[in-house]
N, C-alpha and C. Protein backbone atom coordinates (compact mmCIF):
# COMPACT_ATOMS: atom_id res chain seq x y z
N UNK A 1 -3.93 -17.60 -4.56
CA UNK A 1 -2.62 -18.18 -4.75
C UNK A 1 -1.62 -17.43 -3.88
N UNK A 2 -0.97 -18.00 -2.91
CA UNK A 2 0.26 -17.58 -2.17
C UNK A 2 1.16 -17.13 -2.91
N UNK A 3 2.04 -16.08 -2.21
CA UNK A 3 2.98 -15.77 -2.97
C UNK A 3 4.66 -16.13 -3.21
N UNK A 4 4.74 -16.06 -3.99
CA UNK A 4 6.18 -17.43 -3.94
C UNK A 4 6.69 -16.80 -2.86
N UNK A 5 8.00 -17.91 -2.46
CA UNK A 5 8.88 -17.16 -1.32
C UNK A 5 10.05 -16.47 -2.04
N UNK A 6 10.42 -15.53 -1.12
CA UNK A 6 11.76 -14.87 -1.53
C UNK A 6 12.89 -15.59 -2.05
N UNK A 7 14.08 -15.03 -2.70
CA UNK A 7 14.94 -16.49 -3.28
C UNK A 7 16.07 -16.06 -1.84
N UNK A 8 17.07 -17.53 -1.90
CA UNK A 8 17.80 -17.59 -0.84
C UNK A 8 18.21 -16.87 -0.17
N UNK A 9 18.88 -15.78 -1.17
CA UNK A 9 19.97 -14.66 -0.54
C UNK A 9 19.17 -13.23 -0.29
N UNK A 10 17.37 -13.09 -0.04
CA UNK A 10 17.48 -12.22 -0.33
C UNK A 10 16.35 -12.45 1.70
N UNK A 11 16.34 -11.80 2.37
CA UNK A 11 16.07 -11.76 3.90
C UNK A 11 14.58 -11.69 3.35
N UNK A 12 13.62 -11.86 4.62
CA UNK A 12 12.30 -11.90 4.97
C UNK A 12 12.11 -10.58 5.23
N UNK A 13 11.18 -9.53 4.48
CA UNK A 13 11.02 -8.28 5.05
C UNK A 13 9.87 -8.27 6.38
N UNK A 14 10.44 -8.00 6.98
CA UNK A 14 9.32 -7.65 8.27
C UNK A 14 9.35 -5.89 8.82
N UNK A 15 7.91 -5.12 8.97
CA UNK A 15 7.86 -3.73 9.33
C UNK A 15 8.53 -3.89 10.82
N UNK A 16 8.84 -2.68 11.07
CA UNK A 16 9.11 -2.28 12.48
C UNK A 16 7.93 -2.04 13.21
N UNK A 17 7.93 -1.80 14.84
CA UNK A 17 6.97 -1.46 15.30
C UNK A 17 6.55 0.35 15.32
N UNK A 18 5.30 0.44 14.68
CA UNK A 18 5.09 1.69 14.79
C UNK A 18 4.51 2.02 16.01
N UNK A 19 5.66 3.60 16.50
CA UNK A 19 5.02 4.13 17.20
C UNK A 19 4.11 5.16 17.67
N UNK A 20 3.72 5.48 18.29
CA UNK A 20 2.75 6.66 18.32
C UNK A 20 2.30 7.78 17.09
N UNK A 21 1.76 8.38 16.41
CA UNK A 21 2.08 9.64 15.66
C UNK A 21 3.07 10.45 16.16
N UNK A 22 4.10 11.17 15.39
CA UNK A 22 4.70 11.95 15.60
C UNK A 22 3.56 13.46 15.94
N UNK A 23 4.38 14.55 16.73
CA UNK A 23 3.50 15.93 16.32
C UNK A 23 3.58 16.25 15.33
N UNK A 24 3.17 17.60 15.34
CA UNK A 24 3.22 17.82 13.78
C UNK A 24 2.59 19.47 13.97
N UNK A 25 3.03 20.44 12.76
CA UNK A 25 2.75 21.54 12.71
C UNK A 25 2.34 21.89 11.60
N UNK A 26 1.31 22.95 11.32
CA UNK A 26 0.48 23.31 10.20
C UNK A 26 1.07 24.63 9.41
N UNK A 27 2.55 24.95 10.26
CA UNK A 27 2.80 26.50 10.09
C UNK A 27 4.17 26.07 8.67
N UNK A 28 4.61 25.07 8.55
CA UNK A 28 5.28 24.94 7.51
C UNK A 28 5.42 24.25 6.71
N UNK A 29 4.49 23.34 5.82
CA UNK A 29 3.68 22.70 5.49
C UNK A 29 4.68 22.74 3.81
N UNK A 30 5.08 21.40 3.45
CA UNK A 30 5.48 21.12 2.05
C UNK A 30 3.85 20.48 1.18
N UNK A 31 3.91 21.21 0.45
CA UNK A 31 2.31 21.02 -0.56
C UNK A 31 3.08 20.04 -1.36
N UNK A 32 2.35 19.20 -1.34
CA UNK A 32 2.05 18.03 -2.67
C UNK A 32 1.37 18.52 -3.43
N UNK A 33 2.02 18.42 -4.77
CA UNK A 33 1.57 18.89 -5.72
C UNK A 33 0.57 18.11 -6.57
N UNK A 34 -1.15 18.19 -6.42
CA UNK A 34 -2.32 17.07 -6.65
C UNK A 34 -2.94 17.43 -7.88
N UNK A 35 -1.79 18.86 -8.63
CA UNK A 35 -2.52 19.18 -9.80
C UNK A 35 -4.04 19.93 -10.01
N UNK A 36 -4.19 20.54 -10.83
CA UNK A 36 -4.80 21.74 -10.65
C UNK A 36 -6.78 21.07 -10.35
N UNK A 37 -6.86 19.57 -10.71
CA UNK A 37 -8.40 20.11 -10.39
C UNK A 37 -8.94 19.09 -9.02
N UNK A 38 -7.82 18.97 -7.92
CA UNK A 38 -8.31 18.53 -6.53
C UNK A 38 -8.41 20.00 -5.49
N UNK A 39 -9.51 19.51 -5.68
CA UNK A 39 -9.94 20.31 -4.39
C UNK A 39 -9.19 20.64 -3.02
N UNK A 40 -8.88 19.66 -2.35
CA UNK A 40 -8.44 19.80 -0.98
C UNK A 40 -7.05 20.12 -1.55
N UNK A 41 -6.10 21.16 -0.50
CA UNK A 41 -4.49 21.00 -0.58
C UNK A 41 -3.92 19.92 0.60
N UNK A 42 -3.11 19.50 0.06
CA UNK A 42 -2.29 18.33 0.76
C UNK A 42 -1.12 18.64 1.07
N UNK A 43 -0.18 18.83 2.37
CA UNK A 43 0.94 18.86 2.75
C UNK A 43 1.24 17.90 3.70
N UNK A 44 2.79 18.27 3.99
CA UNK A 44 3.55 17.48 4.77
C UNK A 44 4.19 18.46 5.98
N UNK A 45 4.49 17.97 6.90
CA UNK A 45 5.70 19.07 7.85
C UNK A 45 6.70 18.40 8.00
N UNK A 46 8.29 18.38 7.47
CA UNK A 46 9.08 18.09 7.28
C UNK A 46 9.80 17.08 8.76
N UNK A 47 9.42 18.29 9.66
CA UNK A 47 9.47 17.78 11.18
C UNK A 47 9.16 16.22 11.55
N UNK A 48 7.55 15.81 10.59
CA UNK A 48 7.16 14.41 11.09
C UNK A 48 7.02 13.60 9.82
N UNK A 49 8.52 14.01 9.30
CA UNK A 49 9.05 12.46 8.63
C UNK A 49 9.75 11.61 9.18
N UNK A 50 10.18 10.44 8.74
CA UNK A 50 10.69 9.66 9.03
C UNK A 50 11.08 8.47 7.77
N UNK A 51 12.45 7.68 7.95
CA UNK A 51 12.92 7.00 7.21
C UNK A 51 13.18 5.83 8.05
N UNK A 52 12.47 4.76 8.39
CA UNK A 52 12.41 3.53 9.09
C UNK A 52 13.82 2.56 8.48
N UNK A 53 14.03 2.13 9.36
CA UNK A 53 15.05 0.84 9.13
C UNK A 53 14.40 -0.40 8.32
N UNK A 54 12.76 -0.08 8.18
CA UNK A 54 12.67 -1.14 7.44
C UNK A 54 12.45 -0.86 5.93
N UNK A 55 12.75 0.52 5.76
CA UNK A 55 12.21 1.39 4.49
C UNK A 55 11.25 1.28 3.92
N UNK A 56 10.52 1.67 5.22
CA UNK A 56 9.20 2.52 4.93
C UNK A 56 9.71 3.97 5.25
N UNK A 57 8.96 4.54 4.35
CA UNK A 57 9.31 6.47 4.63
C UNK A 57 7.60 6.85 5.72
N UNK A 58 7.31 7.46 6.75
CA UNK A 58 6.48 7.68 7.45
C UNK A 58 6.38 9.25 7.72
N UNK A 59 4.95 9.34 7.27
CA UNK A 59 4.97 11.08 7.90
C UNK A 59 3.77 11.46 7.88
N UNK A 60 3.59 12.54 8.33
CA UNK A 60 1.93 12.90 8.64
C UNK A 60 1.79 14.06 7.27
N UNK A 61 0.46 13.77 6.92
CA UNK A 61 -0.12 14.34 5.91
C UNK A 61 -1.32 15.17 6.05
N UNK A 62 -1.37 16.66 6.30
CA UNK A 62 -2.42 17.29 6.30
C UNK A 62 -3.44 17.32 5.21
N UNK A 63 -4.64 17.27 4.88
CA UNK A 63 -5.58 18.01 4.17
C UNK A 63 -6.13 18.91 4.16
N UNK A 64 -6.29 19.97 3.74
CA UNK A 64 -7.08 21.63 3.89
C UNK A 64 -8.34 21.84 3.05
N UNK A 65 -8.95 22.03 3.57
CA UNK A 65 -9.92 22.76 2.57
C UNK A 65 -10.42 24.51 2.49
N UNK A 66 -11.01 24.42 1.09
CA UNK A 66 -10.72 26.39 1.06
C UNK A 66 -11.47 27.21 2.13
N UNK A 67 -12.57 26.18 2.44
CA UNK A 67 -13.40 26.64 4.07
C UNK A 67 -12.29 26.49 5.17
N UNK A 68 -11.05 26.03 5.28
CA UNK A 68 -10.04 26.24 6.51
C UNK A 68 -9.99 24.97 7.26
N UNK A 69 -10.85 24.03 6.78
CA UNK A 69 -10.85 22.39 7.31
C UNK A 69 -9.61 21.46 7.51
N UNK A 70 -9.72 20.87 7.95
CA UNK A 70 -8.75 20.35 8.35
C UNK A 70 -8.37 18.69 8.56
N UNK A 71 -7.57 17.48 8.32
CA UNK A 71 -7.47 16.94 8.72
C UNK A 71 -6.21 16.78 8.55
N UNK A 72 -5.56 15.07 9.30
CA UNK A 72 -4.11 14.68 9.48
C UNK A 72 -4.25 13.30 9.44
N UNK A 73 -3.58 12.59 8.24
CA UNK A 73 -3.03 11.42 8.75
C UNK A 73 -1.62 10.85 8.53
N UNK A 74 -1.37 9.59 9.69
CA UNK A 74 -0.34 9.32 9.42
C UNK A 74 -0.39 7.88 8.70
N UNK A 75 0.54 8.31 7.75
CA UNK A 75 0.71 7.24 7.12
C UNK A 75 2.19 6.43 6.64
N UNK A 76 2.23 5.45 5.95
CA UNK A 76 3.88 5.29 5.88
C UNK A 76 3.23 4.77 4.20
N UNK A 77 4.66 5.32 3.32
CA UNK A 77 4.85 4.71 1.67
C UNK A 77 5.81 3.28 2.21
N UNK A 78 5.95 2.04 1.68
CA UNK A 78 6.53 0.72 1.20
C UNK A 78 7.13 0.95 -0.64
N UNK A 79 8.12 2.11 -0.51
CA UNK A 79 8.66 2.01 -1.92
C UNK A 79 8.65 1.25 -2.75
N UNK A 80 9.30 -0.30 -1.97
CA UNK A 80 10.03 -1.30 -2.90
C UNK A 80 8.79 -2.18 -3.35
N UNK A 81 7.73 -1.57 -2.78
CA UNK A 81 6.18 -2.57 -3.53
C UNK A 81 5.01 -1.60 -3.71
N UNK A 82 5.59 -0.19 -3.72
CA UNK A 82 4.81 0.51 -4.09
C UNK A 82 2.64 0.54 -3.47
N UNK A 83 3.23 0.55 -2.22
CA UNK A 83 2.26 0.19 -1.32
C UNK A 83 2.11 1.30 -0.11
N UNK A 84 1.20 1.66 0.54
CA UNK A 84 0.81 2.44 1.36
C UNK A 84 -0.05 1.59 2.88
N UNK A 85 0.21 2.26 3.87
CA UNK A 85 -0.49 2.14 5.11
C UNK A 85 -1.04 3.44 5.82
N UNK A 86 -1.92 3.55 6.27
CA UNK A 86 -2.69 4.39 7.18
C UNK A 86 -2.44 3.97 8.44
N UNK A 87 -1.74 4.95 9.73
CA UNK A 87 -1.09 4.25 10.94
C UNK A 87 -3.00 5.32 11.77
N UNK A 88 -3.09 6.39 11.48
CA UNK A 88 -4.04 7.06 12.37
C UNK A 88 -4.37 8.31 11.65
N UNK A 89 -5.52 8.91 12.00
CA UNK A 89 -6.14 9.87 11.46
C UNK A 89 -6.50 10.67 12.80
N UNK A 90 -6.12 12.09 12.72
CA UNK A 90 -6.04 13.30 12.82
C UNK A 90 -7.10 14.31 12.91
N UNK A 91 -8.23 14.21 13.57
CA UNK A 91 -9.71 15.03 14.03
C UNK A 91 -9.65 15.93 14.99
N UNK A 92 -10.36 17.11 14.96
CA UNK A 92 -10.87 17.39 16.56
C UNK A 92 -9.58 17.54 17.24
N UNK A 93 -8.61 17.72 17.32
CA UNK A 93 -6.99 17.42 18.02
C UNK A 93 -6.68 16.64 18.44
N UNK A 94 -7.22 15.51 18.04
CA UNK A 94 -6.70 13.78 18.28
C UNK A 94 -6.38 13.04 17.39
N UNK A 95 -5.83 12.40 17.68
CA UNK A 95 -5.31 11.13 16.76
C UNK A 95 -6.44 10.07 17.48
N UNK A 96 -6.84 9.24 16.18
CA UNK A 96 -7.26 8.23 16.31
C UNK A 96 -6.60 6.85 15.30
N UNK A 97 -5.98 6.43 16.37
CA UNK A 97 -4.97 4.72 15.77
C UNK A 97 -6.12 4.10 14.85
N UNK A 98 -5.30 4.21 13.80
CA UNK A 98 -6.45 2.92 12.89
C UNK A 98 -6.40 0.95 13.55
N UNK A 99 -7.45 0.71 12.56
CA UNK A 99 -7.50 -1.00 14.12
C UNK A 99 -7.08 -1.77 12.80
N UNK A 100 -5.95 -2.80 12.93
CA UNK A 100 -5.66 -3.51 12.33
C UNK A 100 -5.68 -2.96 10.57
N UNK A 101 -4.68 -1.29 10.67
CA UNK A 101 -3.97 -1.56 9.20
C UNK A 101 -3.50 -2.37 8.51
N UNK A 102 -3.72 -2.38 7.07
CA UNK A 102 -3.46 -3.05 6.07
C UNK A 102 -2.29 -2.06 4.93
N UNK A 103 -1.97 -2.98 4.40
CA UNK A 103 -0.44 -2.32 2.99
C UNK A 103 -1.80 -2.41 2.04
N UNK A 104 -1.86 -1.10 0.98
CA UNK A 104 -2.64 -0.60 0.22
C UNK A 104 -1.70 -0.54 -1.57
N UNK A 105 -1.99 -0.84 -2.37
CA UNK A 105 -1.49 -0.08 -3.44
C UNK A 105 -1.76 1.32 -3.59
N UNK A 106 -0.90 1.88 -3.82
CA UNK A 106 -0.24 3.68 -4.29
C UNK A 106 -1.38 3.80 -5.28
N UNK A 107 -1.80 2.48 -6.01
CA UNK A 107 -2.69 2.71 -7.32
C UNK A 107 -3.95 2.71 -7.11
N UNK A 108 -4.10 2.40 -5.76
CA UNK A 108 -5.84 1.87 -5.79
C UNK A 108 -7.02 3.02 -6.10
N UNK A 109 -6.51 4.18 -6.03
CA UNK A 109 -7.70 5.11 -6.60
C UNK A 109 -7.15 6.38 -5.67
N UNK A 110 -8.87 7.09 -5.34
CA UNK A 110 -8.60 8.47 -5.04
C UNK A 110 -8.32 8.58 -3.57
N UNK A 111 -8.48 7.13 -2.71
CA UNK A 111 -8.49 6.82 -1.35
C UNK A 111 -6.32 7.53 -1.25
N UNK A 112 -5.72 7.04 -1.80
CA UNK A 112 -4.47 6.90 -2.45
C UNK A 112 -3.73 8.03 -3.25
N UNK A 113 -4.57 8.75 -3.79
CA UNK A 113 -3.68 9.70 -4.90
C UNK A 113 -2.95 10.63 -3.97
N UNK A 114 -3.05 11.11 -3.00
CA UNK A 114 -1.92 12.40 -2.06
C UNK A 114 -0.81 10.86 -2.05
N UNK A 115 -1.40 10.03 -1.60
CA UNK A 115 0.29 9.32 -1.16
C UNK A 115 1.37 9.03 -2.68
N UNK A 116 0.17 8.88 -3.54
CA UNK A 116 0.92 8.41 -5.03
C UNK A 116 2.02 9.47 -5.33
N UNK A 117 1.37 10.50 -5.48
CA UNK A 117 1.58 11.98 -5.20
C UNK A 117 2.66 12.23 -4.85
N UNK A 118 2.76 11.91 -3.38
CA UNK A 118 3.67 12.24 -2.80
C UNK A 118 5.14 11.03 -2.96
N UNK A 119 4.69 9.94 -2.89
CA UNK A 119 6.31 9.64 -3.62
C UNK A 119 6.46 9.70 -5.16
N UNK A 120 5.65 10.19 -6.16
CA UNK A 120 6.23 10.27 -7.15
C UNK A 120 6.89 11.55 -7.49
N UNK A 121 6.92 12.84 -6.03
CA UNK A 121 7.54 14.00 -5.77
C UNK A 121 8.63 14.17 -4.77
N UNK A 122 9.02 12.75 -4.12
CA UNK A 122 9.95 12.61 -3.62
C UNK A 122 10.33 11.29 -2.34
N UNK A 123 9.27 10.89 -1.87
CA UNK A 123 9.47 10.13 -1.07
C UNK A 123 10.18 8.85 -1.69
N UNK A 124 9.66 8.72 -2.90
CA UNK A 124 10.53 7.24 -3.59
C UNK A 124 10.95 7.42 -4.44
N UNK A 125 12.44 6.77 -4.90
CA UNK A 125 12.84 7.25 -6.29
C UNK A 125 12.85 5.70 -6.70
N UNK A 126 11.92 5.51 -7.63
CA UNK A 126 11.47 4.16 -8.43
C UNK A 126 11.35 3.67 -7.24
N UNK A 127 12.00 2.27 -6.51
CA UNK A 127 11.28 1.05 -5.50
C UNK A 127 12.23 1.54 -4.47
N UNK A 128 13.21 2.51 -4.19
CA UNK A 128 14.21 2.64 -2.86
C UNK A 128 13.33 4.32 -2.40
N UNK A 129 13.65 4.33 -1.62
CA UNK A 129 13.58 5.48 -0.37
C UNK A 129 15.25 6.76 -0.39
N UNK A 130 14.13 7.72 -0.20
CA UNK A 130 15.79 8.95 -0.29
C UNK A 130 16.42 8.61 0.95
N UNK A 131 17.93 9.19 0.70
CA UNK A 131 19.11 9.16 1.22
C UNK A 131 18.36 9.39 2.92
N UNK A 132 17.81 10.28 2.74
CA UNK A 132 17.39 11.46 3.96
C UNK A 132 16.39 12.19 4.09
N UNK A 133 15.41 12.25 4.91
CA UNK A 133 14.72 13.19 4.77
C UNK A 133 14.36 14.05 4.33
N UNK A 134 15.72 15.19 4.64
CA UNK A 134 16.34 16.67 3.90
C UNK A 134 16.38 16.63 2.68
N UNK A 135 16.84 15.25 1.74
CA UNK A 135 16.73 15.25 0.31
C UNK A 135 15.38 14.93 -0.41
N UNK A 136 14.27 14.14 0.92
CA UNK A 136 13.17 14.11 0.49
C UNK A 136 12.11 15.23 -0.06
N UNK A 137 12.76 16.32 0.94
CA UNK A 137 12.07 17.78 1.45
C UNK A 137 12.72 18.60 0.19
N UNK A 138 14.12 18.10 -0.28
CA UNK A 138 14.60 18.91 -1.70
C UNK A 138 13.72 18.54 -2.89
N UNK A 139 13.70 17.13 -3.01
CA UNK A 139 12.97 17.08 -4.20
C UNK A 139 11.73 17.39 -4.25
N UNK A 140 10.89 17.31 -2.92
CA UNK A 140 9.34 18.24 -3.22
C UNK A 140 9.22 19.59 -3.65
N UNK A 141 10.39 20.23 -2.80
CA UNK A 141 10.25 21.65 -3.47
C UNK A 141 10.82 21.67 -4.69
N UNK A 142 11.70 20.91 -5.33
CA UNK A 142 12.06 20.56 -7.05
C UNK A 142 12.31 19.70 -7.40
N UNK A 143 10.27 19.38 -7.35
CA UNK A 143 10.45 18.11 -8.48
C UNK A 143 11.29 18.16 -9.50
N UNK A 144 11.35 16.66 -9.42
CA UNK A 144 12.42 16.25 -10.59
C UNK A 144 11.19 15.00 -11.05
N UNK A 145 11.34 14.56 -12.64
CA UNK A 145 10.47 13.80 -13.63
C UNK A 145 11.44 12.12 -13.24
N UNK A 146 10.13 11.85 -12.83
CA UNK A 146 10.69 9.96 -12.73
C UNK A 146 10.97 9.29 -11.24
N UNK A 147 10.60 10.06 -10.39
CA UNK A 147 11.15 9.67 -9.15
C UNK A 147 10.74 8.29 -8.48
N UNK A 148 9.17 8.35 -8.80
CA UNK A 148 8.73 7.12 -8.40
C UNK A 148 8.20 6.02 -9.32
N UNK A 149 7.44 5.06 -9.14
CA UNK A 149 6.95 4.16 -10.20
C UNK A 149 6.28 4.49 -11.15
């Protein structure tokens, strides 16, 4: 079943074009907090966020492991539908563009939990996107209860 259309007054959302991965650095890294029994740590570098005009919030997401492993992807949160995309993944010192991304639910499982994670610590407060970056980067380092869905 299709999904109804939007009502009159309210515009057609369409994404922007994404571009390239941003860089990104491992030396100052905001931890998402994944709770005490995930394994891998998950951060962010404040540097490769971003707040799109179409409000999507976009930023690269490291994974660590306690062996010193490593990966990166970029991804973007869709607040207002509580949805996720994977733009490229982060190996070997390359980016590799994912082929024909798809919008994911925040809920779909463990593929998902760093991004859930991460806007329910700041990237989304309920279905809108922070002011700013800088306030995104405040509320990770103090959480606050309720931010996202």
């Amino acid at each position: 079943m299709a999904a109804p259309p939007p009502p009159p007054d309210e515009p057609v959302w369409s994404e922007i074009e994404v571009s390239a991965p941003p860089a990104f650095s491992t030396s100052q890294l905001v931890e998402i907090d994944m709770g005490p029994n995930v394994a891998l740590k998950f951060g962010i570098d404040p540097k490769a966020v971003s707040i799109g005009t179409d409000g999507v919030v976009r930023y690269v997401v490291v994974a660590s492991s306690s062996s010193g492993a490593s990966t990166g992807l970029y991804e973007g949160i869709r607040c207002a539908t509580g949805e996720v995309k994977t733009y490229a993944r982060f190996n070997d010192g390359k980016w590799s563009m994912a082929t024909a991304p798809e919008w994911r639910s925040l809920f779909s499982g463990a593929a998902t939990r760093h991004s859930l994670a991460l806007a329910r610590q700041g990237a989304c407060s309920d279905t809108s996107v922070p002011r700013s970056v800088d306030e995104m980067v405040r509320y990770m380092k103090n959480p606050r209860v309720g931010v996202a869905h």
